[in-house]
N, C-alpha and C. Protein backbone atom coordinates (compact mmCIF):
# COMPACT_ATOMS: atom_id res chain seq x y z
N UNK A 1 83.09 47.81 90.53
CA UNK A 1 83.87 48.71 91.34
C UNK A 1 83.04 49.16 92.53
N UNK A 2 83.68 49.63 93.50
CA UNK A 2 82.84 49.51 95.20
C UNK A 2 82.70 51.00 94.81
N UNK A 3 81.03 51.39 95.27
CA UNK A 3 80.82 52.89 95.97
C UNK A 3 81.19 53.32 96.91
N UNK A 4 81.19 54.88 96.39
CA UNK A 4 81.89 55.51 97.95
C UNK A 4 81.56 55.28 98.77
N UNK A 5 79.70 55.36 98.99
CA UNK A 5 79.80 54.28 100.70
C UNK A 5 80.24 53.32 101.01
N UNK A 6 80.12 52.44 99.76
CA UNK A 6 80.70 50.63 100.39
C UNK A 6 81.76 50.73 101.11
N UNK A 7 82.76 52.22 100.42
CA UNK A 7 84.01 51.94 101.13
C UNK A 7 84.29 53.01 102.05
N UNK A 8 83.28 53.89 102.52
CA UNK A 8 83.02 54.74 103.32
C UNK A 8 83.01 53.90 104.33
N UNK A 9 82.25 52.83 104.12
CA UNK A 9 81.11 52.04 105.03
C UNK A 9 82.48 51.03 105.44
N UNK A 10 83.21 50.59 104.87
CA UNK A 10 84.14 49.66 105.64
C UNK A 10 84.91 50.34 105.94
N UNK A 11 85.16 51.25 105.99
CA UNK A 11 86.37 52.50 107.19
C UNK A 11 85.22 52.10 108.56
N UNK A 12 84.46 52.72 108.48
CA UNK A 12 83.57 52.66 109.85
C UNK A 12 83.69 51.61 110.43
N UNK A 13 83.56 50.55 109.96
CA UNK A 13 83.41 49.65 110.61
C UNK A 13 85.07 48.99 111.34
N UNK A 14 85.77 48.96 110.25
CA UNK A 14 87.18 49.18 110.76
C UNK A 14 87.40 50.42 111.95
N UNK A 15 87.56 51.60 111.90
CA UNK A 15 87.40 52.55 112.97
C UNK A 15 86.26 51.90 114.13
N UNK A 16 84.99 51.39 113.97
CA UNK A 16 84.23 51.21 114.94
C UNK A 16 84.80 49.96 115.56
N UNK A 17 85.55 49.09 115.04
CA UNK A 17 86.11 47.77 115.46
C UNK A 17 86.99 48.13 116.59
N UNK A 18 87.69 49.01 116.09
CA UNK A 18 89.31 49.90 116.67
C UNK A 18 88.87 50.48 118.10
N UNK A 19 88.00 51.16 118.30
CA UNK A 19 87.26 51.81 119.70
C UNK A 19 86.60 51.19 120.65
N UNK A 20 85.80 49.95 119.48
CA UNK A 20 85.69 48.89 120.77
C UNK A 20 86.40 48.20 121.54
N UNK A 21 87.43 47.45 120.85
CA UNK A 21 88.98 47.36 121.67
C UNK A 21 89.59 47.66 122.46
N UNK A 22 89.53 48.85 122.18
CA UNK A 22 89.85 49.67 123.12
C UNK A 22 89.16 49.71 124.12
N UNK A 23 87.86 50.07 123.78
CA UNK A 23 86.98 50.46 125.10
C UNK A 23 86.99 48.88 125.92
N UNK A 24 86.69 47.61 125.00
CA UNK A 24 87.03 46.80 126.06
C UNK A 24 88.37 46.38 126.59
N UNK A 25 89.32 47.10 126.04
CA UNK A 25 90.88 46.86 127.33
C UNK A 25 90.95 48.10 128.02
N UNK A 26 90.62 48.97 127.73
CA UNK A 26 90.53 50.26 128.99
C UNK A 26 89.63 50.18 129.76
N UNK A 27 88.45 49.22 129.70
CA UNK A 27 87.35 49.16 130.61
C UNK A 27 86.26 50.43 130.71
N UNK A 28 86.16 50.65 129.60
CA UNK A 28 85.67 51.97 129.26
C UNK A 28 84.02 51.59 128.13
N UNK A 29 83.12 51.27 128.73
CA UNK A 29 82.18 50.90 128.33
C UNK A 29 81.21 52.05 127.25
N UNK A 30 81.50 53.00 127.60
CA UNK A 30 81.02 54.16 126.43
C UNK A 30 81.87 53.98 125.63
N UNK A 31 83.07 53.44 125.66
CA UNK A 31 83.61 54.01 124.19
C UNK A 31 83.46 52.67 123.30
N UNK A 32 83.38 51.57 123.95
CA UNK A 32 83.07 50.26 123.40
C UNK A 32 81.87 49.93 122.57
N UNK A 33 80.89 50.64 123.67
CA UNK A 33 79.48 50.95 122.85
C UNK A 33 79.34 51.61 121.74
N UNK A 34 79.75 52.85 121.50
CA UNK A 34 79.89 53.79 120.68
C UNK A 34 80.75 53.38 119.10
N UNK A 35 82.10 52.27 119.94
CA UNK A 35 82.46 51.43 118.76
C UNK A 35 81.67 50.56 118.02
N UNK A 36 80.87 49.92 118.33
CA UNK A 36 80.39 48.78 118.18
C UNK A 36 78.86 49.55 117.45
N UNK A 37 78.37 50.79 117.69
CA UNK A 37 77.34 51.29 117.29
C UNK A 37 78.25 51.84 115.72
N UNK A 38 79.02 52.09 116.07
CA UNK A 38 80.11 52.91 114.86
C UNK A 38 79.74 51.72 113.66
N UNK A 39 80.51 50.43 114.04
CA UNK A 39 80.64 49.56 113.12
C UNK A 39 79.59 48.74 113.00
N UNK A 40 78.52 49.41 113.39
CA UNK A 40 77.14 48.63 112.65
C UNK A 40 76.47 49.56 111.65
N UNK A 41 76.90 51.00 112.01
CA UNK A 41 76.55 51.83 111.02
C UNK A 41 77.55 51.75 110.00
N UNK A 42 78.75 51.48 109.99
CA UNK A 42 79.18 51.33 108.71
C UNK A 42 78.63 50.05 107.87
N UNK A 43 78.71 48.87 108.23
CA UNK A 43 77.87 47.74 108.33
C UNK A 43 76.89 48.55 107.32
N UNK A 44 75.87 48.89 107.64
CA UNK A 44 74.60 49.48 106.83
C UNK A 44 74.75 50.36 106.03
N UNK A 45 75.63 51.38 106.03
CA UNK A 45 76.24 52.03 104.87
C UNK A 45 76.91 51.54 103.80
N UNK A 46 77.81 50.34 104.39
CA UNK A 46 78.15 49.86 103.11
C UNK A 46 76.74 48.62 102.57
N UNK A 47 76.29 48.77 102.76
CA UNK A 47 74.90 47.63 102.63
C UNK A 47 74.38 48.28 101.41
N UNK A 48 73.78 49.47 101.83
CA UNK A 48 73.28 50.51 101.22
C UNK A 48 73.84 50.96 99.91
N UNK A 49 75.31 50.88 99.91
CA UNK A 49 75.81 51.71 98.86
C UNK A 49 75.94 50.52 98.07
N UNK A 50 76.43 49.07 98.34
CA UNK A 50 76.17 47.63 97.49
C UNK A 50 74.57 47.73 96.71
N UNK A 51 73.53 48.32 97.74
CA UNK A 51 72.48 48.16 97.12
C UNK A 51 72.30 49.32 95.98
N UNK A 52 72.91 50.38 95.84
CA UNK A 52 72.56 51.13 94.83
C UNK A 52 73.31 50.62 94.03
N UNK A 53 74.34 50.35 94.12
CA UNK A 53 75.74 50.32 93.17
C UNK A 53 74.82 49.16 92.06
N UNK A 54 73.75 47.76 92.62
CA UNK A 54 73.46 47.31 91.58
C UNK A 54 72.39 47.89 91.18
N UNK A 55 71.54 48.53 91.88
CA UNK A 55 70.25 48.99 90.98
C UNK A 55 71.19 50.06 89.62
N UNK A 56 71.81 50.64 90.26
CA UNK A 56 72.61 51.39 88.98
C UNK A 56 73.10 50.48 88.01
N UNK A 57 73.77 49.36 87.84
CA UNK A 57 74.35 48.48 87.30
C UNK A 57 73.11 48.00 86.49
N UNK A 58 72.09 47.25 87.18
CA UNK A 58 71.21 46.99 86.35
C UNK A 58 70.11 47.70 85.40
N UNK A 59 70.40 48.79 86.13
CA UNK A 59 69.55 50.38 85.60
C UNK A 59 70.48 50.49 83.77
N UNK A 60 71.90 50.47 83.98
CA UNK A 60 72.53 50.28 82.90
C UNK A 60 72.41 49.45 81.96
N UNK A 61 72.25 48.35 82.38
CA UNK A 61 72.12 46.94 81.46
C UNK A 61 71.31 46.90 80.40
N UNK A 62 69.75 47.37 81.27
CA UNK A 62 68.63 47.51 80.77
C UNK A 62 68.33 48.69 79.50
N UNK A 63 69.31 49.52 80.18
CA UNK A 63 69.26 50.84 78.58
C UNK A 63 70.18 50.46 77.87
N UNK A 64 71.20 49.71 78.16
CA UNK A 64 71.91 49.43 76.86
C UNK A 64 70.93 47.85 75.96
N UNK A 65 70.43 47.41 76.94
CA UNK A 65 69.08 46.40 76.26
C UNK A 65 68.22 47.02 75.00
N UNK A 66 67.78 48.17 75.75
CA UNK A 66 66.39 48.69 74.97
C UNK A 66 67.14 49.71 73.75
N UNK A 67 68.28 49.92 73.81
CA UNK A 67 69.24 50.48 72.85
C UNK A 67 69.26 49.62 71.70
N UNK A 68 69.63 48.65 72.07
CA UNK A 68 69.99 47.53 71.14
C UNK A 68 68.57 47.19 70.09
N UNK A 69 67.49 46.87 70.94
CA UNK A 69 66.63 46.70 70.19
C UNK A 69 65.75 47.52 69.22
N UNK A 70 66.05 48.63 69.08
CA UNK A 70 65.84 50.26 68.75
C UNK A 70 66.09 50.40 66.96
């Protein structure tokens, strides 16, 4: 199941997609930038939250491992 950032993190990037668009059909170069900075930070947020989501996952595995052998 996706963490709240993963899916924090793909709003952003969706929203940051959306402003660049814009900014490049309005000709509006700050807001294009700002999109495009948007959806690289979501980009890395959801990166981030994939990367905990397995250390947690495997963090689990491993105590139900050492459970077992107990």
């Amino acid at each position: 199941m996706l963490s709240k950032n993963e899916i924090k993190g793909k709003g952003k990037q969706i929203e940051g997609a959306i402003k660049a668009k814009i900014g490049e059909l309005t000709d509006n170069p700050g807001l294009e930038a700002k999109g495009e900075a948007e959806c690289l930070e979501g980009k890395v947020q959801e990166k981030a939250g994939k990367a905990f989501r397995k250390i947690d996952e495997a963090t689990e595995k491993a105590d139900k491992a050492i459970s077992r052998k107990r």
